[in-house]
PDB file of N, CA and C in Angstrom:
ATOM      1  N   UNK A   1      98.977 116.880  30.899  1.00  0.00           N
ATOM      2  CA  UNK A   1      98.952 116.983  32.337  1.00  0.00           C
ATOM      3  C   UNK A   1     100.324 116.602  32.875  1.00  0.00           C
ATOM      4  N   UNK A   2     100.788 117.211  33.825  1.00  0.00           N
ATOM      5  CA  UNK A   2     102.083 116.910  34.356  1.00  0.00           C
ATOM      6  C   UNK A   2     102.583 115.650  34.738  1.00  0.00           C
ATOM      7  N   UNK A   3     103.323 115.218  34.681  1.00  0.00           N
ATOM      8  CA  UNK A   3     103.574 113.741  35.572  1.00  0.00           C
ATOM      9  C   UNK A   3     103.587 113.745  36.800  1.00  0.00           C
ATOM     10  N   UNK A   4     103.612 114.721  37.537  1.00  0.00           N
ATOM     11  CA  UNK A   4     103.390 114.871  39.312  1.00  0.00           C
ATOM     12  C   UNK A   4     102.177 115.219  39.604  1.00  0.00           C
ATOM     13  N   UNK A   5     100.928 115.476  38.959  1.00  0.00           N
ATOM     14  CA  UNK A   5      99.817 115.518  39.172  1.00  0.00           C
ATOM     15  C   UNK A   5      99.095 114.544  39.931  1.00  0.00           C
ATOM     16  N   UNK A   6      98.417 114.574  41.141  1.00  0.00           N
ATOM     17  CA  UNK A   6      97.711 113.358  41.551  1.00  0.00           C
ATOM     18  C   UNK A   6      96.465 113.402  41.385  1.00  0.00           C
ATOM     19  N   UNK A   7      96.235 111.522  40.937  1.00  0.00           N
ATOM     20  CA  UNK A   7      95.044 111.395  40.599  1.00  0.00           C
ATOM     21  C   UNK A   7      94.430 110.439  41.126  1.00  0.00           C
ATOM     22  N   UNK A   8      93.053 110.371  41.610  1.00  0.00           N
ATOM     23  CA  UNK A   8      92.332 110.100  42.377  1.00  0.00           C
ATOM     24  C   UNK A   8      91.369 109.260  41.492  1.00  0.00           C
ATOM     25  N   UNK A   9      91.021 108.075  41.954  1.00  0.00           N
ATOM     26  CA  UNK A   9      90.722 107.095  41.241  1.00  0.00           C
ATOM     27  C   UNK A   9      89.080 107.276  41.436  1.00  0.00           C
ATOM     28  N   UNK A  10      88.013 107.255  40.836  1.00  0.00           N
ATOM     29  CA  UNK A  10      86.576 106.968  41.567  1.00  0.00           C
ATOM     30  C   UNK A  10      85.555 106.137  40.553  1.00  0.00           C
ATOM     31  N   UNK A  11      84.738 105.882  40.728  1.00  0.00           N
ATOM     32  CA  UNK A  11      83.344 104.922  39.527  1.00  0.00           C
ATOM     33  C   UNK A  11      82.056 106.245  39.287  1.00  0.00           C
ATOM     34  N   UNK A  12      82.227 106.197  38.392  1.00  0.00           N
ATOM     35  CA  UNK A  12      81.369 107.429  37.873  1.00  0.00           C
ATOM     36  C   UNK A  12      80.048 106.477  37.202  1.00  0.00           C
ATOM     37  N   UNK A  13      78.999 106.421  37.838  1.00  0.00           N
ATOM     38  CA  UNK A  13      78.014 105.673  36.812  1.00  0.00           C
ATOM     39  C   UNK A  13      78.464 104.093  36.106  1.00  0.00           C
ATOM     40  N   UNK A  14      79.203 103.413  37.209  1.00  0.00           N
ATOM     41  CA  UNK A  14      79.307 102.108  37.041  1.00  0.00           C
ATOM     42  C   UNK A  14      80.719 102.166  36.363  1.00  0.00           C
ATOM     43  N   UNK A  15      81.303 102.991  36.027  1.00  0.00           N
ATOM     44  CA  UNK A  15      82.607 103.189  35.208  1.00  0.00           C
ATOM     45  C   UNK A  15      83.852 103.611  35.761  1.00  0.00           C
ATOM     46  N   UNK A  16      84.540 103.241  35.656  1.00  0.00           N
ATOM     47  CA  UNK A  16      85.948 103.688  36.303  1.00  0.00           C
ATOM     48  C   UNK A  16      86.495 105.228  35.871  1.00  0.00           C
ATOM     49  N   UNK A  17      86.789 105.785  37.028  1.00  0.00           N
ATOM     50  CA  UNK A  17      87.302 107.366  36.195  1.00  0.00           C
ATOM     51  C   UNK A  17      88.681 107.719  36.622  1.00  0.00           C
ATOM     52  N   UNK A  18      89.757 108.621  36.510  1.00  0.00           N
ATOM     53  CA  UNK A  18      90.679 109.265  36.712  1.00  0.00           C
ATOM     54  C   UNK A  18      90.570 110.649  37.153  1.00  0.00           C
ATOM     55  N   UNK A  19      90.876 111.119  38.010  1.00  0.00           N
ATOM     56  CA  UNK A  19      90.374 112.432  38.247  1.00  0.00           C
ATOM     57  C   UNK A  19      91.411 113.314  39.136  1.00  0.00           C
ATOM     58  N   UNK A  20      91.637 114.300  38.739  1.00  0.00           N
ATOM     59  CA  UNK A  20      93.198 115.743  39.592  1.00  0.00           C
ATOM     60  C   UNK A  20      92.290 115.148  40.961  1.00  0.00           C
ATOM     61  N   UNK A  21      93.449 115.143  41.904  1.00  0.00           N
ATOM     62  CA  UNK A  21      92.994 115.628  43.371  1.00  0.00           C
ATOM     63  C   UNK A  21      92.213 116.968  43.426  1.00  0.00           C
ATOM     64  N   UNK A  22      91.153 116.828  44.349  1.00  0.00           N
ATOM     65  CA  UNK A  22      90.591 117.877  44.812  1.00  0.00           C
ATOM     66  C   UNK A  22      89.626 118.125  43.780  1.00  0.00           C
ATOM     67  N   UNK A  23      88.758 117.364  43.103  1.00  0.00           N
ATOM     68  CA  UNK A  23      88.134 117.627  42.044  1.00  0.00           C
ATOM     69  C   UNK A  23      86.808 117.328  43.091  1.00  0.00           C
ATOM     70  N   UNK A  24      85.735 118.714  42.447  1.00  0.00           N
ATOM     71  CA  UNK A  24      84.602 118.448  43.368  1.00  0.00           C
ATOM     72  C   UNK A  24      83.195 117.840  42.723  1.00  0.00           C
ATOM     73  N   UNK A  25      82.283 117.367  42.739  1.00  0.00           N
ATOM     74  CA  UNK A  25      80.960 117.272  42.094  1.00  0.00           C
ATOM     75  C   UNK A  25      81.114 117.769  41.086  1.00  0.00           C
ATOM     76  N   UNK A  26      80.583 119.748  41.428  1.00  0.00           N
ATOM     77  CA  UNK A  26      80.688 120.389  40.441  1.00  0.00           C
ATOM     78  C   UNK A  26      81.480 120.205  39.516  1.00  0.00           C
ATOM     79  N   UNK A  27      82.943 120.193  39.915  1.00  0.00           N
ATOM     80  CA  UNK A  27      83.607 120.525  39.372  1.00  0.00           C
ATOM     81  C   UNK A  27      84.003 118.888  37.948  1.00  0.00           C
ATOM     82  N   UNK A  28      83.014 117.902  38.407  1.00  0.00           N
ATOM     83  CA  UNK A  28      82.984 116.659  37.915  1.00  0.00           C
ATOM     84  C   UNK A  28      81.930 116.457  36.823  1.00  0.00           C
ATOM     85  N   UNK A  29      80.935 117.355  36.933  1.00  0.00           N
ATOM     86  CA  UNK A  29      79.444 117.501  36.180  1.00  0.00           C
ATOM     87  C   UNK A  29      79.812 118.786  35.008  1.00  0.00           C
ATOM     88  N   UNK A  30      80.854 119.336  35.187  1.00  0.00           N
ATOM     89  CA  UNK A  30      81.410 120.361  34.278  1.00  0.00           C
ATOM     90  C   UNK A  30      82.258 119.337  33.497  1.00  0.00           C
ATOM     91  N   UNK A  31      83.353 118.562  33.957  1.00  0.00           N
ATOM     92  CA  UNK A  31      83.964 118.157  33.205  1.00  0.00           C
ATOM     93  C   UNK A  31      83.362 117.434  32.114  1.00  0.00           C
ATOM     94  N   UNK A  32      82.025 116.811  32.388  1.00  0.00           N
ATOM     95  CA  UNK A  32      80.660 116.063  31.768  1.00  0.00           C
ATOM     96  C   UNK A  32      79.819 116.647  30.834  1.00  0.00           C
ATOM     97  N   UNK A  33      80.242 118.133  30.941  1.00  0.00           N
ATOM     98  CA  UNK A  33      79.471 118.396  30.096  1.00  0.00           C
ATOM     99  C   UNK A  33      78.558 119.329  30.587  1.00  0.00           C
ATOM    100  N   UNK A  34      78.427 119.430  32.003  1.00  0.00           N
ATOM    101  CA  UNK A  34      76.990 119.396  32.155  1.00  0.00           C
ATOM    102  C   UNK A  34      77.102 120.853  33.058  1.00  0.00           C
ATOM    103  N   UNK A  35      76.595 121.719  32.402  1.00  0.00           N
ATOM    104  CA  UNK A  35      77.114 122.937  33.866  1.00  0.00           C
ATOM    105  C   UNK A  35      76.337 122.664  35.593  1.00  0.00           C
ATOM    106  N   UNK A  36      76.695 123.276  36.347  1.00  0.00           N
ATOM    107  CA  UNK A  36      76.125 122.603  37.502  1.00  0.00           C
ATOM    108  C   UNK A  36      75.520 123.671  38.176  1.00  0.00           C
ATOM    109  N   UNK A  37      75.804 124.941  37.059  1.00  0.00           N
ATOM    110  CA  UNK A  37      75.103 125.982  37.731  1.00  0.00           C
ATOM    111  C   UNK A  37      73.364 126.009  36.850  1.00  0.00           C
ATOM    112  N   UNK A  38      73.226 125.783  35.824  1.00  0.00           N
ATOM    113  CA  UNK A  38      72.335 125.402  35.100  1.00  0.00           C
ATOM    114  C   UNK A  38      71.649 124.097  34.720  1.00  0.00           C
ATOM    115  N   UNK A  39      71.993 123.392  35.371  1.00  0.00           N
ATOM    116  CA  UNK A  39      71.600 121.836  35.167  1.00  0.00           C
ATOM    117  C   UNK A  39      69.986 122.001  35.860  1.00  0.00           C
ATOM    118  N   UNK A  40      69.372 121.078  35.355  1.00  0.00           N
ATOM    119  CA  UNK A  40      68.246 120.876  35.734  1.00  0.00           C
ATOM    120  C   UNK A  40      67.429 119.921  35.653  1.00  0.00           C
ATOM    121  N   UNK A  41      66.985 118.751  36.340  1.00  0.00           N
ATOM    122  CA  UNK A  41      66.856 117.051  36.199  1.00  0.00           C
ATOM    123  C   UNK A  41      67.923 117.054  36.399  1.00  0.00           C
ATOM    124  N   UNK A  42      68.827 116.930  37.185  1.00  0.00           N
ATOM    125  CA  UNK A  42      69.958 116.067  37.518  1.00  0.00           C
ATOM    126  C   UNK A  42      70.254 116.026  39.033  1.00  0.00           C
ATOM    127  N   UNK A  43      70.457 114.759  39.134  1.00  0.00           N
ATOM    128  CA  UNK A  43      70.658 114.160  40.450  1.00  0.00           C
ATOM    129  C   UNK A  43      71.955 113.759  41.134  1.00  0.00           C
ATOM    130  N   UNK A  44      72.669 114.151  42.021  1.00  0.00           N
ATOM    131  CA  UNK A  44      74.019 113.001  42.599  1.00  0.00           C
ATOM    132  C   UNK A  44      73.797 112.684  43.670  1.00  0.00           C
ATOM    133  N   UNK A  45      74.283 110.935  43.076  1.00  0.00           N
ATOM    134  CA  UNK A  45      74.782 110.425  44.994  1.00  0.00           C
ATOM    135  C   UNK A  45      76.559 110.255  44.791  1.00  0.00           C
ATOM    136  N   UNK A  46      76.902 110.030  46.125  1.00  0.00           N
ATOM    137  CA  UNK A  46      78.090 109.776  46.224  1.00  0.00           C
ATOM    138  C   UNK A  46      78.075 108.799  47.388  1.00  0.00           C
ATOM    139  N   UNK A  47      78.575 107.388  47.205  1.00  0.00           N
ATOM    140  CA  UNK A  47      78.292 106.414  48.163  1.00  0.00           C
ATOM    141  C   UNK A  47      76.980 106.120  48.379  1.00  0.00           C
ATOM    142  N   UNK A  48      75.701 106.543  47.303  1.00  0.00           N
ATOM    143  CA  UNK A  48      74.357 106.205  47.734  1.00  0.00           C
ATOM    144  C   UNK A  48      73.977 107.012  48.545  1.00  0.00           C
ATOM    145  N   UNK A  49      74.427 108.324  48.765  1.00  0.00           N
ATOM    146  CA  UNK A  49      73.654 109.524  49.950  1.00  0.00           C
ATOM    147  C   UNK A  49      73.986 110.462  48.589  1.00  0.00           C
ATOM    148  N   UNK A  50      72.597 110.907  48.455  1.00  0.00           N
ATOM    149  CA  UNK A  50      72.488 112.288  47.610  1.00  0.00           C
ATOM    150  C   UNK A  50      72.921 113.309  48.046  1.00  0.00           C
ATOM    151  N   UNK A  51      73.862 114.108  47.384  1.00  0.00           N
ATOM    152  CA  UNK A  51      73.947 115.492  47.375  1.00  0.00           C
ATOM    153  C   UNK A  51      72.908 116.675  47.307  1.00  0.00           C
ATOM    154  N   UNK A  52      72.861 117.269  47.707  1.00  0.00           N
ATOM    155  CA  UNK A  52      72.324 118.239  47.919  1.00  0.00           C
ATOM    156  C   UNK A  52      72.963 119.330  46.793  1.00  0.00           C
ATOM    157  N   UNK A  53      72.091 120.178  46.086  1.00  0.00           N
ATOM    158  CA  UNK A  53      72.437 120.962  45.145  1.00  0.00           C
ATOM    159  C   UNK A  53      73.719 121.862  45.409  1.00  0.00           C
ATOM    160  N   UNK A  54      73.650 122.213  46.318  1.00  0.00           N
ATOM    161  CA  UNK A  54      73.912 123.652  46.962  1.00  0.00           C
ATOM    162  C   UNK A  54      75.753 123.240  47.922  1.00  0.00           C
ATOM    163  N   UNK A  55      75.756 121.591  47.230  1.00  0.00           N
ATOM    164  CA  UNK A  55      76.907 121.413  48.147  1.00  0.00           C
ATOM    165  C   UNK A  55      77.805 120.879  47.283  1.00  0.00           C
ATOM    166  N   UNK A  56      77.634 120.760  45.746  1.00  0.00           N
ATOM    167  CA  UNK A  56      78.092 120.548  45.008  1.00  0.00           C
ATOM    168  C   UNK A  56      79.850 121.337  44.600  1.00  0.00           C
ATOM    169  N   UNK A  57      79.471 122.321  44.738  1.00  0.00           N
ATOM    170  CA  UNK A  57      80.650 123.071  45.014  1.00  0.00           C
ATOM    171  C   UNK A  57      81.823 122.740  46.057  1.00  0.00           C
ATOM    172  N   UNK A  58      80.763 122.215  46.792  1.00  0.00           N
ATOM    173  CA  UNK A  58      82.238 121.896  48.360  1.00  0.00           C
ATOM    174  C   UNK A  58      82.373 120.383  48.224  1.00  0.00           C
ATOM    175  N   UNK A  59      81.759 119.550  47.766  1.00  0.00           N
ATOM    176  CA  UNK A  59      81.579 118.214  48.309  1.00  0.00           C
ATOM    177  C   UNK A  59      83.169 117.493  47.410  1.00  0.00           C
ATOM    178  N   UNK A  60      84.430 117.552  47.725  1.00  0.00           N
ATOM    179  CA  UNK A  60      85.704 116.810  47.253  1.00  0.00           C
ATOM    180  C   UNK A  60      85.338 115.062  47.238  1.00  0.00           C
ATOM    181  N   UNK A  61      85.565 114.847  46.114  1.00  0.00           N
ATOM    182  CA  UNK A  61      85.769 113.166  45.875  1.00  0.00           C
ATOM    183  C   UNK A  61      86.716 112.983  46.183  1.00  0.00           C
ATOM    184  N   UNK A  62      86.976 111.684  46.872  1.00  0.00           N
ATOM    185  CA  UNK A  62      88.196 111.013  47.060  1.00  0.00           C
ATOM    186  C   UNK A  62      88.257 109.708  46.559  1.00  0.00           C
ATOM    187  N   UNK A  63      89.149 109.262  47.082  1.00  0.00           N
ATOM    188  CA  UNK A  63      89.917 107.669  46.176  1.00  0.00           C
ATOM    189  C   UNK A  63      88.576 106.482  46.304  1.00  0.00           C
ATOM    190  N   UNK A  64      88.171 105.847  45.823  1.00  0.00           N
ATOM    191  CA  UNK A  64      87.087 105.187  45.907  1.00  0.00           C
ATOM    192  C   UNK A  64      85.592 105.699  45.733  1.00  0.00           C
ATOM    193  N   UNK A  65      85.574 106.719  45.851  1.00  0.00           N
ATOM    194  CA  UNK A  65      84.078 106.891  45.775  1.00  0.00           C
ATOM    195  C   UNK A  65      83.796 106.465  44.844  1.00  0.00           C
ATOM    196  N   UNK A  66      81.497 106.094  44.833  1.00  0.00           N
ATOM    197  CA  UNK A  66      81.287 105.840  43.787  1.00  0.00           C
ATOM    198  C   UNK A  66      80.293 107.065  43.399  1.00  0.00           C
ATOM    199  N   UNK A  67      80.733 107.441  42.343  1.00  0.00           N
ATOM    200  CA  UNK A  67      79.493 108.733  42.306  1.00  0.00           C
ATOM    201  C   UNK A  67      78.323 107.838  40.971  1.00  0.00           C
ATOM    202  N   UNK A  68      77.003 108.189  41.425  1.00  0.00           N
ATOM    203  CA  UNK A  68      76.112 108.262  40.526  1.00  0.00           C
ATOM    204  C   UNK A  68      75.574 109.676  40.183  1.00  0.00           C
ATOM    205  N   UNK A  69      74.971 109.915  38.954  1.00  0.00           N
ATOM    206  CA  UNK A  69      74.874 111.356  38.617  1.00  0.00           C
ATOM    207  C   UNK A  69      73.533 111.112  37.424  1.00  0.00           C
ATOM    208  N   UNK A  70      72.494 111.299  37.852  1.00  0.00           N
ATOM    209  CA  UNK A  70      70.831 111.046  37.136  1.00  0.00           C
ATOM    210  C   UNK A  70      70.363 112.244  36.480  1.00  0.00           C
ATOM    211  N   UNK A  71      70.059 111.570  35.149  1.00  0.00           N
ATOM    212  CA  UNK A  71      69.523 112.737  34.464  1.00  0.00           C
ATOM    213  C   UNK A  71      68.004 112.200  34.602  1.00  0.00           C
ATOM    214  N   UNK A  72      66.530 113.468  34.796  1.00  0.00           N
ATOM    215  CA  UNK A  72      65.653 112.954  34.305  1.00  0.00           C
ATOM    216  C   UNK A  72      65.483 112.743  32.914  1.00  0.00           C
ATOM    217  N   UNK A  73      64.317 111.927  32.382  1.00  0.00           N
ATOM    218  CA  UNK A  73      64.214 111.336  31.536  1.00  0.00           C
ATOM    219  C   UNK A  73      62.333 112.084  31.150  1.00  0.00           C
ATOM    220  N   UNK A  74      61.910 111.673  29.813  1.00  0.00           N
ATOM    221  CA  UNK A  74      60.886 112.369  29.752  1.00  0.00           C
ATOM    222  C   UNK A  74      60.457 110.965  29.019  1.00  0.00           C
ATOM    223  N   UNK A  75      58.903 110.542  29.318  1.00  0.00           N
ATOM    224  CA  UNK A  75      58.191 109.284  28.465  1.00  0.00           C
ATOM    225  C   UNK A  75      57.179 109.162  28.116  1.00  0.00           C
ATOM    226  N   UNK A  76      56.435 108.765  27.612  1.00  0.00           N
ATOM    227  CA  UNK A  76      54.905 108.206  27.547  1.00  0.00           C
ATOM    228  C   UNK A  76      54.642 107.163  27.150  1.00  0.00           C
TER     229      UNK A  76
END
């Protein structure tokens, strides 16, 4: 990655992350692994207000946020 790249600091699931400016949800749940067009059981908040599926695409993190990101779980 370049050395003039900016990066945007945030807590991903209690954890500290590094992240390009302008990096969105989506574009955060991909880097995870996780596609965001196919995901299914999975949940985000950002600051404790859930996202909405459909806004994942637009919703930009910035410096501090804390994102949580829930997978369901299956039990008996």
């Amino acid at each position: 990655m370049p050395a003039d790249t900016e990066q945007t600091t945030i807590t991903v699931n209690g954890e500290p992350a590094s992240l390009p400016d302008d990096k969105t949800v989506a574009s955060l749940l991909r880097e995870q692994g996780r596609d965001p067009d196919e995901a299914t059981g999975v949940a985000v908040a950002v600051n404790e207000e859930v996202v909405r599926r459909a806004e994942w695409p637009e919703i930009v993190l910035e410096e501090g946020d804390e994102v949580e990101i829930i997978g369901a779980t299956q039990g008996g």
